[in-house]
C-alpha atoms as a PDB file:
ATOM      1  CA  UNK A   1     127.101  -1.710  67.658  1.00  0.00           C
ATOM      2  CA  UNK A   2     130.804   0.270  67.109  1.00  0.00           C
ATOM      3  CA  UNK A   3     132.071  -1.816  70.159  1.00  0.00           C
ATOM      4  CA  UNK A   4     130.560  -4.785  69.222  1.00  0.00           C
ATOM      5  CA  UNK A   5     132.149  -4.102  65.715  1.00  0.00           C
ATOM      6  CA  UNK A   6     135.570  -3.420  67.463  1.00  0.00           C
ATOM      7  CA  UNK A   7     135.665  -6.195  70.162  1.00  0.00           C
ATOM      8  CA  UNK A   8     134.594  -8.783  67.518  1.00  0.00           C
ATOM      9  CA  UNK A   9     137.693  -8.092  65.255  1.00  0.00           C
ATOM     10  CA  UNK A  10     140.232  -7.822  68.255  1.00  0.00           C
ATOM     11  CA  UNK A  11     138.903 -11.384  69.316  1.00  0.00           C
ATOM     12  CA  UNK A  12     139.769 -12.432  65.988  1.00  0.00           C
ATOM     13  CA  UNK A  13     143.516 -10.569  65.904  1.00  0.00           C
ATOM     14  CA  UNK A  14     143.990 -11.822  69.243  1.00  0.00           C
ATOM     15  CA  UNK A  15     142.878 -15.581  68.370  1.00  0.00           C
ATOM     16  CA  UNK A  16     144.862 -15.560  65.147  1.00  0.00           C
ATOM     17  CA  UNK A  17     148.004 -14.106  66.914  1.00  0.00           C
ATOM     18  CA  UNK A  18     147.767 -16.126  70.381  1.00  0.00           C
ATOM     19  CA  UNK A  19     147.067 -19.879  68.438  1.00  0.00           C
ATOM     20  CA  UNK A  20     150.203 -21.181  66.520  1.00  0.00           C
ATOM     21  CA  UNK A  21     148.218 -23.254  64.488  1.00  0.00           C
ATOM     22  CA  UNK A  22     146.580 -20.329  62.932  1.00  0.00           C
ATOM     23  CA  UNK A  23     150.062 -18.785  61.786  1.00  0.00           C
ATOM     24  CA  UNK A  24     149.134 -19.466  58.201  1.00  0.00           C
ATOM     25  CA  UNK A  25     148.315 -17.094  55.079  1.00  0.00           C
ATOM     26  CA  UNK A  26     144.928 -17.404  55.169  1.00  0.00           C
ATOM     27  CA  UNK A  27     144.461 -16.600  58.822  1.00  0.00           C
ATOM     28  CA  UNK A  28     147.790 -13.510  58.528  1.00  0.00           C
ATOM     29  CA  UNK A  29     145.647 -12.421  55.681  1.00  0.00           C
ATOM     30  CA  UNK A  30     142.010 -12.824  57.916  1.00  0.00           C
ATOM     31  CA  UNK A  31     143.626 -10.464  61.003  1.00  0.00           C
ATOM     32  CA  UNK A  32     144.575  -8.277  58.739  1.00  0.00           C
ATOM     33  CA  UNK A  33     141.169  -7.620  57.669  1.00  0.00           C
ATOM     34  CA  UNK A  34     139.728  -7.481  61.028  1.00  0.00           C
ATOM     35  CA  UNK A  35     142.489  -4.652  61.482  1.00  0.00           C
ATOM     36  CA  UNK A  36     141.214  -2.874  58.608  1.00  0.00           C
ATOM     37  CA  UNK A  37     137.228  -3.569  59.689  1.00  0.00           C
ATOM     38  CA  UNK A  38     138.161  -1.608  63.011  1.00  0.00           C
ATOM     39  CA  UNK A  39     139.594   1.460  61.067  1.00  0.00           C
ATOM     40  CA  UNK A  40     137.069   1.506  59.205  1.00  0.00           C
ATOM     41  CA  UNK A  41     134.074   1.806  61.262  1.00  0.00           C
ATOM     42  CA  UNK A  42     136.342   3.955  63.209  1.00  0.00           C
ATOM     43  CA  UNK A  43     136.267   6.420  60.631  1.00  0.00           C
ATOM     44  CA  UNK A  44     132.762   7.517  60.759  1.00  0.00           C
ATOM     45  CA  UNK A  45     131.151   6.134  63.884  1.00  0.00           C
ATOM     46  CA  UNK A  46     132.576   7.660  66.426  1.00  0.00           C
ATOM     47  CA  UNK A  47     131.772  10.876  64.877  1.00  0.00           C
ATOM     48  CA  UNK A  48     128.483  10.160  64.676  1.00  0.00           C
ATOM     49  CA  UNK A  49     128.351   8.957  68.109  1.00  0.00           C
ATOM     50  CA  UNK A  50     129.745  12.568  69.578  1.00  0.00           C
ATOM     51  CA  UNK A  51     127.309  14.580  67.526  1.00  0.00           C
ATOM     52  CA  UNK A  52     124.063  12.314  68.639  1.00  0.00           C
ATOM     53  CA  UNK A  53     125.473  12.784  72.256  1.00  0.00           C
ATOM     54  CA  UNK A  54     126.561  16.756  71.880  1.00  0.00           C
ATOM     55  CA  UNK A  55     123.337  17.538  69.256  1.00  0.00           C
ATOM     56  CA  UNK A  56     125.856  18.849  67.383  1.00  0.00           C
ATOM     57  CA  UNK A  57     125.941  17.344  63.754  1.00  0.00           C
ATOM     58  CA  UNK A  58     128.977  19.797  61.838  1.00  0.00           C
ATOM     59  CA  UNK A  59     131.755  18.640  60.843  1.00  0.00           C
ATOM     60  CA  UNK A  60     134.666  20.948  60.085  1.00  0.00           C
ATOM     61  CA  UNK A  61     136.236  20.857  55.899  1.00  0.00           C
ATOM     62  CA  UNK A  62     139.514  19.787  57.501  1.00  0.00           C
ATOM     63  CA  UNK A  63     137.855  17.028  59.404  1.00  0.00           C
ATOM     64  CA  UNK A  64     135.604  16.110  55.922  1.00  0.00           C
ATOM     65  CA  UNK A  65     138.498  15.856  54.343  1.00  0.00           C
ATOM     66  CA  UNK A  66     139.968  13.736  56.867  1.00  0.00           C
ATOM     67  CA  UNK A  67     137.313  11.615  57.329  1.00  0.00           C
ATOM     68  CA  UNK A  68     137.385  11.065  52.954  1.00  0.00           C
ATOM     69  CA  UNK A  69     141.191   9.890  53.287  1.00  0.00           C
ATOM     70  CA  UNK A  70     140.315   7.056  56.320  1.00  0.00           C
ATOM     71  CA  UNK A  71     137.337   5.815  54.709  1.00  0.00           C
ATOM     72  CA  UNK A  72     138.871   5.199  51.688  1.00  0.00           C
ATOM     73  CA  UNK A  73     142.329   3.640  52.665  1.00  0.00           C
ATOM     74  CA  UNK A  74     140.308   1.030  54.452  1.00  0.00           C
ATOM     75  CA  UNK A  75     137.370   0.398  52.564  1.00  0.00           C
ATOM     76  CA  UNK A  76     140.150  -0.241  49.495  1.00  0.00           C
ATOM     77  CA  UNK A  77     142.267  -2.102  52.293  1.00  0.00           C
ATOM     78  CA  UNK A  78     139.213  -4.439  52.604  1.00  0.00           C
ATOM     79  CA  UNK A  79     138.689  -5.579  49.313  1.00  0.00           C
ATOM     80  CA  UNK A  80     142.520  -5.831  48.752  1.00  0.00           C
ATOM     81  CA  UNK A  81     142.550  -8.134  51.778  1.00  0.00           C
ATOM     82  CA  UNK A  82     139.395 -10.042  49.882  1.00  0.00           C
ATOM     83  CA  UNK A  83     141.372 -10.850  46.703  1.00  0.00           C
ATOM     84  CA  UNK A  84     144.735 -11.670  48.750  1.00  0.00           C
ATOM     85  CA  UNK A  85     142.461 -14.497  50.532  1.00  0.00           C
ATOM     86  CA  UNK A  86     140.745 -15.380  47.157  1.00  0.00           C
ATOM     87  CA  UNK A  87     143.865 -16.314  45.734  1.00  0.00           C
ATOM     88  CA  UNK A  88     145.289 -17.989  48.705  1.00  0.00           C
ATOM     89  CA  UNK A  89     142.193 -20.473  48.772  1.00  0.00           C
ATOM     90  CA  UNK A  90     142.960 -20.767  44.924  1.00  0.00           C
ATOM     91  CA  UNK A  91     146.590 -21.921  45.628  1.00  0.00           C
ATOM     92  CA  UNK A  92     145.994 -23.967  48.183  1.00  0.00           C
ATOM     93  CA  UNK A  93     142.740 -25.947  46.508  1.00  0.00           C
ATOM     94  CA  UNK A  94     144.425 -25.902  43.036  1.00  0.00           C
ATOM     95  CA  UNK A  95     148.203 -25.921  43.821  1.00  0.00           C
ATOM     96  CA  UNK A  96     148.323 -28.037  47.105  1.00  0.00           C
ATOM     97  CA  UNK A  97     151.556 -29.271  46.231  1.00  0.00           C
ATOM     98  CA  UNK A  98     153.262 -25.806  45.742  1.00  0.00           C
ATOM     99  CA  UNK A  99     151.443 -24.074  48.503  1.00  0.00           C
ATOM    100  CA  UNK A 100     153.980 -23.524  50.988  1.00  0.00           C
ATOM    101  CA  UNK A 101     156.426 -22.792  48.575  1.00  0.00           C
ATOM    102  CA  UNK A 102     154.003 -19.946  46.581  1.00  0.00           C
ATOM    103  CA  UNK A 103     152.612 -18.556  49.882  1.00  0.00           C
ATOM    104  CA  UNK A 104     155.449 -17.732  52.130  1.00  0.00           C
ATOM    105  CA  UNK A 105     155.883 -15.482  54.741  1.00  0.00           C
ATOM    106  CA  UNK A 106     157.933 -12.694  51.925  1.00  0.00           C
ATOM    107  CA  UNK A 107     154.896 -12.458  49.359  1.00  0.00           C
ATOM    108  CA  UNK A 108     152.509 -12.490  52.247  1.00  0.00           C
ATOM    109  CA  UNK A 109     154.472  -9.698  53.337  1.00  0.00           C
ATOM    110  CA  UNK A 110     154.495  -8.227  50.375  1.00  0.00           C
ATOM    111  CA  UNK A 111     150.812  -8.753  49.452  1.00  0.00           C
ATOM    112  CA  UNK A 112     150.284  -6.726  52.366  1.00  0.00           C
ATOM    113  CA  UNK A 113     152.525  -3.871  51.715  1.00  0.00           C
ATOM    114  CA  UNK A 114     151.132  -3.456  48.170  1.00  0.00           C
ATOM    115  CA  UNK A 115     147.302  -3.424  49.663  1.00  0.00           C
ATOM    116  CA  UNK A 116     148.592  -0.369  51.646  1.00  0.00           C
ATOM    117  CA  UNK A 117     150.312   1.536  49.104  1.00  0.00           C
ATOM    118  CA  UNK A 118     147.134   1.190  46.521  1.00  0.00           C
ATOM    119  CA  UNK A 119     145.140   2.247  48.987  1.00  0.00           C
ATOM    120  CA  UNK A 120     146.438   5.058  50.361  1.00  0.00           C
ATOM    121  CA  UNK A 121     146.782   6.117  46.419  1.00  0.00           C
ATOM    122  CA  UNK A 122     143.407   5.544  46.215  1.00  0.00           C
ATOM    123  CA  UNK A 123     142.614   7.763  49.117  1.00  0.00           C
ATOM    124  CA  UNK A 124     144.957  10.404  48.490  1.00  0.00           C
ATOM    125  CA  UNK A 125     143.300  10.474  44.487  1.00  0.00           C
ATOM    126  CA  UNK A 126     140.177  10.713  46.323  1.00  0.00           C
ATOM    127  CA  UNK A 127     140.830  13.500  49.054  1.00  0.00           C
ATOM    128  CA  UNK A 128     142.429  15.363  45.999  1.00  0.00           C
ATOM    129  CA  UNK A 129     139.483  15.756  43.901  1.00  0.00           C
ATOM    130  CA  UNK A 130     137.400  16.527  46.930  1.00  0.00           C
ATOM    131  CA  UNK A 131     139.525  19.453  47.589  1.00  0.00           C
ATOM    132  CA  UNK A 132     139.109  21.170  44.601  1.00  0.00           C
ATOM    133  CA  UNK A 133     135.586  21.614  45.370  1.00  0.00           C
ATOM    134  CA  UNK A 134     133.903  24.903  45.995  1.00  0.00           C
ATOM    135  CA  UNK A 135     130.920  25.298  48.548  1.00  0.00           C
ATOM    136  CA  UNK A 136     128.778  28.639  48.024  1.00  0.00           C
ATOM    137  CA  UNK A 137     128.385  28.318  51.851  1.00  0.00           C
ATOM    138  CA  UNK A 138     127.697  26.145  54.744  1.00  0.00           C
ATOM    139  CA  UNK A 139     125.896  22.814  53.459  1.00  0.00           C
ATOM    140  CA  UNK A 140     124.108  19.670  54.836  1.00  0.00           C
ATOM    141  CA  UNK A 141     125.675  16.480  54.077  1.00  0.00           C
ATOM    142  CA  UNK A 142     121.903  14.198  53.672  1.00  0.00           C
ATOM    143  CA  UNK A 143     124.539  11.697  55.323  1.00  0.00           C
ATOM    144  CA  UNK A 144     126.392  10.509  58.266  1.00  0.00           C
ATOM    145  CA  UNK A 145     129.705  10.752  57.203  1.00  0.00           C
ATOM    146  CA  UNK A 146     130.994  12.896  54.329  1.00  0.00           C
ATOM    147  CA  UNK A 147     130.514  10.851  51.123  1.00  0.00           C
ATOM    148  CA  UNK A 148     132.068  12.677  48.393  1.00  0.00           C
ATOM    149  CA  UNK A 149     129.285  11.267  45.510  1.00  0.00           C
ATOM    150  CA  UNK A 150     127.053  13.957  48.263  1.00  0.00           C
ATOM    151  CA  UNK A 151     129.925  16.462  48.016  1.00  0.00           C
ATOM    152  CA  UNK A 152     129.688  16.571  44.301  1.00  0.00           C
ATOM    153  CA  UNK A 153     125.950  16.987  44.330  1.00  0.00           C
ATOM    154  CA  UNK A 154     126.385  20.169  47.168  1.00  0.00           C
ATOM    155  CA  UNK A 155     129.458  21.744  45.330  1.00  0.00           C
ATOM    156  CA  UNK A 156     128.751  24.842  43.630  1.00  0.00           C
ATOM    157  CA  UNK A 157     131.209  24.529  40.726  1.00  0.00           C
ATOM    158  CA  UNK A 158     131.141  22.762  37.922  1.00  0.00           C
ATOM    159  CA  UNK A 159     131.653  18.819  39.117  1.00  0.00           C
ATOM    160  CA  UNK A 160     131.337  17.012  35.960  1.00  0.00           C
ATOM    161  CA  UNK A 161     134.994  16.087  35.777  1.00  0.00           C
ATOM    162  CA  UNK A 162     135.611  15.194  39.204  1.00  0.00           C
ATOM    163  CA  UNK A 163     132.209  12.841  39.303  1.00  0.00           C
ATOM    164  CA  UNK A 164     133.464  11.320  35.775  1.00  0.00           C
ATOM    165  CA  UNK A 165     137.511  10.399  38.012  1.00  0.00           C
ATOM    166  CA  UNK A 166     135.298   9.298  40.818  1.00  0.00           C
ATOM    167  CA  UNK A 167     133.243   6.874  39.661  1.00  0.00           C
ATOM    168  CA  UNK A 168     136.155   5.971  37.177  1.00  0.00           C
ATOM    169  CA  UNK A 169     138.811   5.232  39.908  1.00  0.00           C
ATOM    170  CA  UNK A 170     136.433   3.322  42.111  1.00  0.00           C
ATOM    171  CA  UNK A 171     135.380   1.184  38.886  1.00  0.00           C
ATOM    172  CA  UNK A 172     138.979   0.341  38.461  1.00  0.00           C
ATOM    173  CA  UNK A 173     140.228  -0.460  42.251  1.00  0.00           C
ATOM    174  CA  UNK A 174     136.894  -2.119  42.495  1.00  0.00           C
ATOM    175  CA  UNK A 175     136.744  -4.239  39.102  1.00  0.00           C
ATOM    176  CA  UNK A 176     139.928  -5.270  39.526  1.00  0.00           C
ATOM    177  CA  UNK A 177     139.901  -6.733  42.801  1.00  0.00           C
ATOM    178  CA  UNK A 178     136.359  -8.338  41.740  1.00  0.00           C
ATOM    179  CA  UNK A 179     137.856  -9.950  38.524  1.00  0.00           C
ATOM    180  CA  UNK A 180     140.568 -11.227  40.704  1.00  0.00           C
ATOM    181  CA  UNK A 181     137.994 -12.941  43.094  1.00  0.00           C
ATOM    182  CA  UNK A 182     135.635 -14.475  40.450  1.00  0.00           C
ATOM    183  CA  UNK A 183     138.927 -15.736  38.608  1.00  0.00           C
ATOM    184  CA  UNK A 184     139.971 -17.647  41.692  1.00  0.00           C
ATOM    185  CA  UNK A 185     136.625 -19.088  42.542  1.00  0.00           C
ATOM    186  CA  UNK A 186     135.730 -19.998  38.695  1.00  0.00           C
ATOM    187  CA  UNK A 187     138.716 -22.034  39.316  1.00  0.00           C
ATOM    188  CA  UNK A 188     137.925 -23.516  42.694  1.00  0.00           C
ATOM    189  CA  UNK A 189     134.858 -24.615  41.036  1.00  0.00           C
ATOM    190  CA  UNK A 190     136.337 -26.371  38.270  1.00  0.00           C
ATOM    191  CA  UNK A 191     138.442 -28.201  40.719  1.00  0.00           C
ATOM    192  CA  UNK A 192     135.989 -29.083  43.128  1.00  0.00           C
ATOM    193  CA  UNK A 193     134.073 -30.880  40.282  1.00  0.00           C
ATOM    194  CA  UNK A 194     137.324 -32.830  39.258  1.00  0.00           C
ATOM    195  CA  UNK A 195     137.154 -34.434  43.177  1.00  0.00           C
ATOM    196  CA  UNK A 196     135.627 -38.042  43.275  1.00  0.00           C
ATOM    197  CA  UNK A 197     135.004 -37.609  47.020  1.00  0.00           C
ATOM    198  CA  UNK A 198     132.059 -36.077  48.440  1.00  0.00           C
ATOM    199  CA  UNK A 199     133.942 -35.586  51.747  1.00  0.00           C
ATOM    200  CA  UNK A 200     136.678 -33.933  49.840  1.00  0.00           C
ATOM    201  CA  UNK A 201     134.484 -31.444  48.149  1.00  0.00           C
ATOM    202  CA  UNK A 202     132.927 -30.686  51.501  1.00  0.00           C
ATOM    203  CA  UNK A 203     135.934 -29.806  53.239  1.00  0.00           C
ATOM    204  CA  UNK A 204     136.933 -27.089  50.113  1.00  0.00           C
ATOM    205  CA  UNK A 205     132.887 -25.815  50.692  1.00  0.00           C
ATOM    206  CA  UNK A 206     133.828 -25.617  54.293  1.00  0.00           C
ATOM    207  CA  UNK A 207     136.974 -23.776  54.010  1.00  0.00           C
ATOM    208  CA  UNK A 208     135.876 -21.549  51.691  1.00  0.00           C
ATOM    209  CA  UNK A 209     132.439 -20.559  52.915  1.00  0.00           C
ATOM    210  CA  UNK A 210     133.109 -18.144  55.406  1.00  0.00           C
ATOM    211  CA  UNK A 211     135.090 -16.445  52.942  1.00  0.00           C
ATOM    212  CA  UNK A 212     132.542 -16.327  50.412  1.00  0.00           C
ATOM    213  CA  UNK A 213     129.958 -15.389  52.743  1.00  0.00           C
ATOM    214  CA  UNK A 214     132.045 -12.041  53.471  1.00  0.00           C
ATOM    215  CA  UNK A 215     133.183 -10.882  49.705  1.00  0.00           C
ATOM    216  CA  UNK A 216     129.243 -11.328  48.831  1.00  0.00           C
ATOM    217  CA  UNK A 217     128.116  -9.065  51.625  1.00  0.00           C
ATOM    218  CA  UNK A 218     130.692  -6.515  51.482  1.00  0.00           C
ATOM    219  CA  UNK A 219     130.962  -6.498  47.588  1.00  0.00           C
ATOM    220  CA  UNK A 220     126.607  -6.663  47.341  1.00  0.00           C
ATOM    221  CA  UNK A 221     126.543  -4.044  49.935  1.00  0.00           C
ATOM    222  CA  UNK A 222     129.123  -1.606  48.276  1.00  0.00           C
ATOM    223  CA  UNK A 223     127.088  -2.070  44.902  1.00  0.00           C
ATOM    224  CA  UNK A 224     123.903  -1.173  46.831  1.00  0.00           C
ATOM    225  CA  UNK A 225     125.745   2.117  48.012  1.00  0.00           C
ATOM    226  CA  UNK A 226     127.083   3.086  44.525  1.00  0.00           C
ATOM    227  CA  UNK A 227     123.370   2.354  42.688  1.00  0.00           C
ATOM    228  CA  UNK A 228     121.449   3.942  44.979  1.00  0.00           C
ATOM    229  CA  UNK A 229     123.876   6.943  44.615  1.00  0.00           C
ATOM    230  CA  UNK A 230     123.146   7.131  41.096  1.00  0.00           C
ATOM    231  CA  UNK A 231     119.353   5.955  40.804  1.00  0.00           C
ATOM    232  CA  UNK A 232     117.873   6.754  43.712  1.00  0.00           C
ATOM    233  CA  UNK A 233     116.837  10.421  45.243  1.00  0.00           C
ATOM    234  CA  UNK A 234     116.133   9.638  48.259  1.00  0.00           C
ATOM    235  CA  UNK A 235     118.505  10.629  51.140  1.00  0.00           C
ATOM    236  CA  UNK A 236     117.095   7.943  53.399  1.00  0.00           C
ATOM    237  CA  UNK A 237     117.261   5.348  51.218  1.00  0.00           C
ATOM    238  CA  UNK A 238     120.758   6.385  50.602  1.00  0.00           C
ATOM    239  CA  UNK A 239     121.712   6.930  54.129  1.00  0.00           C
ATOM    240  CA  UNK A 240     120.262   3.341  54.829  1.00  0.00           C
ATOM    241  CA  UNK A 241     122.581   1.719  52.391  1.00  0.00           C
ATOM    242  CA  UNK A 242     125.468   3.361  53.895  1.00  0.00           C
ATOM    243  CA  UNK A 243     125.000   2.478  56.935  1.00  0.00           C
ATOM    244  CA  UNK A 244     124.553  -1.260  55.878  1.00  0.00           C
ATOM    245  CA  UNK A 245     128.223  -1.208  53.989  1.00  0.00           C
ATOM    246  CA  UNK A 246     129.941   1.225  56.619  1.00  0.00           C
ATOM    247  CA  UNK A 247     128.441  -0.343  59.917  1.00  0.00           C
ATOM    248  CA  UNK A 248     127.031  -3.896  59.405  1.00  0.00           C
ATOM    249  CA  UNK A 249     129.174  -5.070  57.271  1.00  0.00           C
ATOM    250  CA  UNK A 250     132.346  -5.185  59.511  1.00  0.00           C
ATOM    251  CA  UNK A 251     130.290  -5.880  62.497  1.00  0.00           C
ATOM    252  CA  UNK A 252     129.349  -9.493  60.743  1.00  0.00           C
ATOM    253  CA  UNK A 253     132.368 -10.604  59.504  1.00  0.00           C
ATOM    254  CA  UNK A 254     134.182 -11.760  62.775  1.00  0.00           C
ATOM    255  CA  UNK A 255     130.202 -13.400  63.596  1.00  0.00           C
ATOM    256  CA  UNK A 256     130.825 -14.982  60.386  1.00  0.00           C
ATOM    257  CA  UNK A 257     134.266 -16.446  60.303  1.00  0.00           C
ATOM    258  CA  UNK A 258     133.768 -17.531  64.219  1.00  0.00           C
ATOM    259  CA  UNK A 259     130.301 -19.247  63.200  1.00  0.00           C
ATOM    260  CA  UNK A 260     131.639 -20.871  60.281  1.00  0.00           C
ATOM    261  CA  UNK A 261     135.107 -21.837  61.228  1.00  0.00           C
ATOM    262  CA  UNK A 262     136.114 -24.681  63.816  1.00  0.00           C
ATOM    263  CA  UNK A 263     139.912 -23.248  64.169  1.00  0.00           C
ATOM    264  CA  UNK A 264     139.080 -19.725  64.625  1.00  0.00           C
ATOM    265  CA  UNK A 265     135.526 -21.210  67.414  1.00  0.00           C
ATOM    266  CA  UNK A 266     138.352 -23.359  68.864  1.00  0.00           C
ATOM    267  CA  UNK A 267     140.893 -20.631  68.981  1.00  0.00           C
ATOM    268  CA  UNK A 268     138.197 -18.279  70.609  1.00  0.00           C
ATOM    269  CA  UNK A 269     137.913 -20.944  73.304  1.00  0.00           C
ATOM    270  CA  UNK A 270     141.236 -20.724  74.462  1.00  0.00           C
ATOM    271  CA  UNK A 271     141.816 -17.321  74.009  1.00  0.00           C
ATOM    272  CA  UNK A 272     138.242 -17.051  76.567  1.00  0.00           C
ATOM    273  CA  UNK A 273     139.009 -19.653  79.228  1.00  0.00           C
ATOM    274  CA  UNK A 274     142.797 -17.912  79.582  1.00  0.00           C
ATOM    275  CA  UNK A 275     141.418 -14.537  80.536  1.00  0.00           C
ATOM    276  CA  UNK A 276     138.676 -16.329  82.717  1.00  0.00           C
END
């Protein structure tokens, strides 16, 4: 599944970078999510992976801690990457005209840049409060990776605070992302019901499927992890969900955009027949 997950996204870097009709926004914007969909199932599977094959399921605190930072500056990465599409399908649907001029290649660039730098915030916010945790001794993680809503509940001192920034700061880098999204597809919609031609709205549906299709599974996914962290007290059920948002999810997205798309499918095909 990991290389599946890994081979799928590289096909997609390599189609987007190899075809020069795919050196648009929307496609700079898609490779850098497959990018970010490899580091981040590279943050916990491979560690999984190693302690199935060595029997051996520890994990050292430096390497917990470690593993926090990754999965954090990528899973924010992701959704940055989301909202930066969102809104280039909302310029180019509702500002055809001024599309070229809005998206060019400096506030792509920039878009980009800023993604990184909240993310890594996000991740260094999130390592912090992680490491002021105190463990009474060795614990067991009822999880594959280390998830710090588990940390909090195995911590020894008092956690109230640091569950209270937690929740807090992923609220905010997630709400705001997700407001962004539905405020670019509300108006999508309202456009698509101004168009007189049924072959016009089509195309929009068309070009903005795929991209829909991935927001609703990583976003519906990332809600299942955080509710069953809060309601549920089972570790299965738990470990089930975050396996769904830290494994499937980027191992459908390039199945998705290559299913759904004819320039990335025709891409694919001459990326294939060159190395054959």
């Amino acid at each position: 599944m990991y290389m599946i997950t890994a081979t799928g996204n590289l096909f997609i870097i390599l189609a987007v970078s190899s075809d020069p009709h795919l050196h648009t926004p929307m496609y700079f914007f898609l490779s850098n999510l497959s990018l970010a969909d490899i580091g981040f199932i590279s943050t916990t599977v491979p560690k999984m992976l190693m302690n199935i094959q060595t029997q051996n399921k520890s994990i050292t605190y430096a390497g917990c801690l470690t593993q926090v930072s990754f999965f954090y500056l990528f899973a924010c990465l992701d959704s940055l990457f989301l909202t930066a599409m969102a809104y280039d399908r909302f310029v180019a649907i509702c500002h055809p005209l001024h599309y070229t001029v809005i998206m060019n290649r400096r506030l792509c660039g920039l878009l980009v840049l800023f993604s990184f730098l909240i993310s890594l915030m996000v991740s260094q916010l999130h390592i912090s409060m992680v490491s002021q945790l105190t463990f009474c001794t060795d614990v067991e993680i009822p999880s594959f990776f280390c998830d710090p809503p588990q940390l909090l509940n195995l911590a020894c001192s008092d956690t109230s605070t640091n569950t209270i920034l937690v929740y807090c700061v992923s609220a905010l880098f997630g709400g705001v992302p997700v407001s962004g999204i539905l405020f670019s597809y509300t108006r999508i919609i309202s456009s698509i019901m101004t168009m007189s031609s049924s072959g016009g709205k089509y195309k929009v549906f068309s070009t903005c499927g795929s991209h829909l299709s991935v927001v609703c599974l990583f976003y519906g996914t990332g809600i299942g992890v955080y509710l069953s962290s809060v309601f549920s007290t089972s570790a299965r059920k738990g470990a089930i969900a975050s396996v769904m948002y830290t494994v499937v999810t980027p191992m459908l997205n390039p199945f998705i955009y290559s299913l759904r798309n004819r320039d990335i499918k025709r891409a694919l095909s001459k990326l294939l027949s060159k190395t054959t």
